[in-house]
Protein backbone atom coordinates (compact mmCIF):
# COMPACT_ATOMS: atom_id res chain seq x y z
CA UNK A 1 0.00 0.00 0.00
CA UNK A 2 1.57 3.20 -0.89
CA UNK A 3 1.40 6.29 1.20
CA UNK A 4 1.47 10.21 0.04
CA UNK A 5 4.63 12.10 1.98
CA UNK A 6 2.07 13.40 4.47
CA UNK A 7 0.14 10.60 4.65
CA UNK A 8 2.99 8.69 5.81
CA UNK A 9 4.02 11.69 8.10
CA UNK A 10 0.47 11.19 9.69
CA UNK A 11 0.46 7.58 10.05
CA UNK A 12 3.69 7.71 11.40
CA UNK A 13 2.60 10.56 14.34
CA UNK A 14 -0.60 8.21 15.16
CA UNK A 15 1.35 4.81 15.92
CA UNK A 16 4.51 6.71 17.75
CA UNK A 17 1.65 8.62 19.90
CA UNK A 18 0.38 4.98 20.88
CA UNK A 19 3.56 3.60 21.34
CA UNK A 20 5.46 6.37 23.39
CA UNK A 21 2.71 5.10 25.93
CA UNK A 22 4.44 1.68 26.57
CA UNK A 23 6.71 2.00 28.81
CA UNK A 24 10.42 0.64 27.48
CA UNK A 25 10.26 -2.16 30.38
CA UNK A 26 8.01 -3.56 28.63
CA UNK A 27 9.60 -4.58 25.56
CA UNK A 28 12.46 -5.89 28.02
CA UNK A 29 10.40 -7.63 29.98
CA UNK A 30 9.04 -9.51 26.69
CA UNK A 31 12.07 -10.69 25.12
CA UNK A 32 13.25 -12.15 28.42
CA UNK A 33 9.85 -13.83 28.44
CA UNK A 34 10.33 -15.31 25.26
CA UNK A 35 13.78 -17.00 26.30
CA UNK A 36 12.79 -18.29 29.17
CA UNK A 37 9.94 -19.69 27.12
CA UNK A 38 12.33 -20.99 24.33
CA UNK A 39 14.40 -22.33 27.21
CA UNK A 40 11.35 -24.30 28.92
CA UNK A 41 10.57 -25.37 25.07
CA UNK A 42 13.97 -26.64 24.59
CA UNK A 43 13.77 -28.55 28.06
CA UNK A 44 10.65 -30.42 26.56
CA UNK A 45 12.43 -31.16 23.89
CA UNK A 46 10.66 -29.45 21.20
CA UNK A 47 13.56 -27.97 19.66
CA UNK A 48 11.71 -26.08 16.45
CA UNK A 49 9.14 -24.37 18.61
CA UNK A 50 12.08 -23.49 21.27
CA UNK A 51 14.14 -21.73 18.01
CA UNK A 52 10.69 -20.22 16.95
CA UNK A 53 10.04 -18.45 20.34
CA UNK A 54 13.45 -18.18 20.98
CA UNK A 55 13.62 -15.33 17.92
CA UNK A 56 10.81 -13.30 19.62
CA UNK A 57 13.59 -12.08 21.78
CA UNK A 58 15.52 -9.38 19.10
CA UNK A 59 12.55 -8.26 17.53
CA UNK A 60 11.26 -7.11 21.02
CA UNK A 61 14.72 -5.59 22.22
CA UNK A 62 14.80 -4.11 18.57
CA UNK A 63 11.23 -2.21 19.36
CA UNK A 64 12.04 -1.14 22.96
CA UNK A 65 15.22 0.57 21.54
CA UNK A 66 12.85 2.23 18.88
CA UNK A 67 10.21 3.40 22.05
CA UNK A 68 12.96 4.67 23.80
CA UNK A 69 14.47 6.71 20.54
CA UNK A 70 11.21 7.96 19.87
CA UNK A 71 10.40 8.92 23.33
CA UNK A 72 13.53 11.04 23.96
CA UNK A 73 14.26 12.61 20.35
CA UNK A 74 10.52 12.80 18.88
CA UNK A 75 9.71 11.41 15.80
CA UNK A 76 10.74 14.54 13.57
C-alpha cells in the first residue's frame, strides 16, 4: 500500500503517539519472556518451537530501543 509524503508523516505521528505510551520495560520484559519460554521449550524437547520463540527475543529488544528513541528525540 503506498502512502502520500504526508500521509505517511500522519500515520507515522498516530502509531509513535500509541507507542510512546508503553513504557520501554516492557519490551524488556518480553524478550526475556520469550527466552525463558524458548528455554522451557527446549527442556521439553521441542527444539523447532524453542528456536521459533526463541527469535521473539531481538525483535522485542529491537522495538524497545525504537520506544525509547522515539520517546527522547521525537519522531521529527
Amino acid at each position: 500500500m503506498a502512502f502520500e509524503t504526508g500521509n505517511e508523516g500522519q500515520v507515522t505521528k498516530q502509531i509513535e503517539q500509541v507507542t510512546s505510551k508503553v513504557p520501554s520495560t516492557t519490551f524488556l520484559i518480553a524478550a526475556v519472556a520469550a527466552m525463558g519460554v524458548s528455554l522451557t521449550l527446549k527442556c521439553l524437547c521441542k527444539d523447532k518451537n524453542a528456536l521459533f520463540v526463541g527469535q521473539w527475543a531481538a525483535p522485542f529488544l529491537l522495538l524497545g530501543v525504537y520506544n525509547k528513541i522515539v520517546k527522547t528525540e521525537g519522531h521529527d
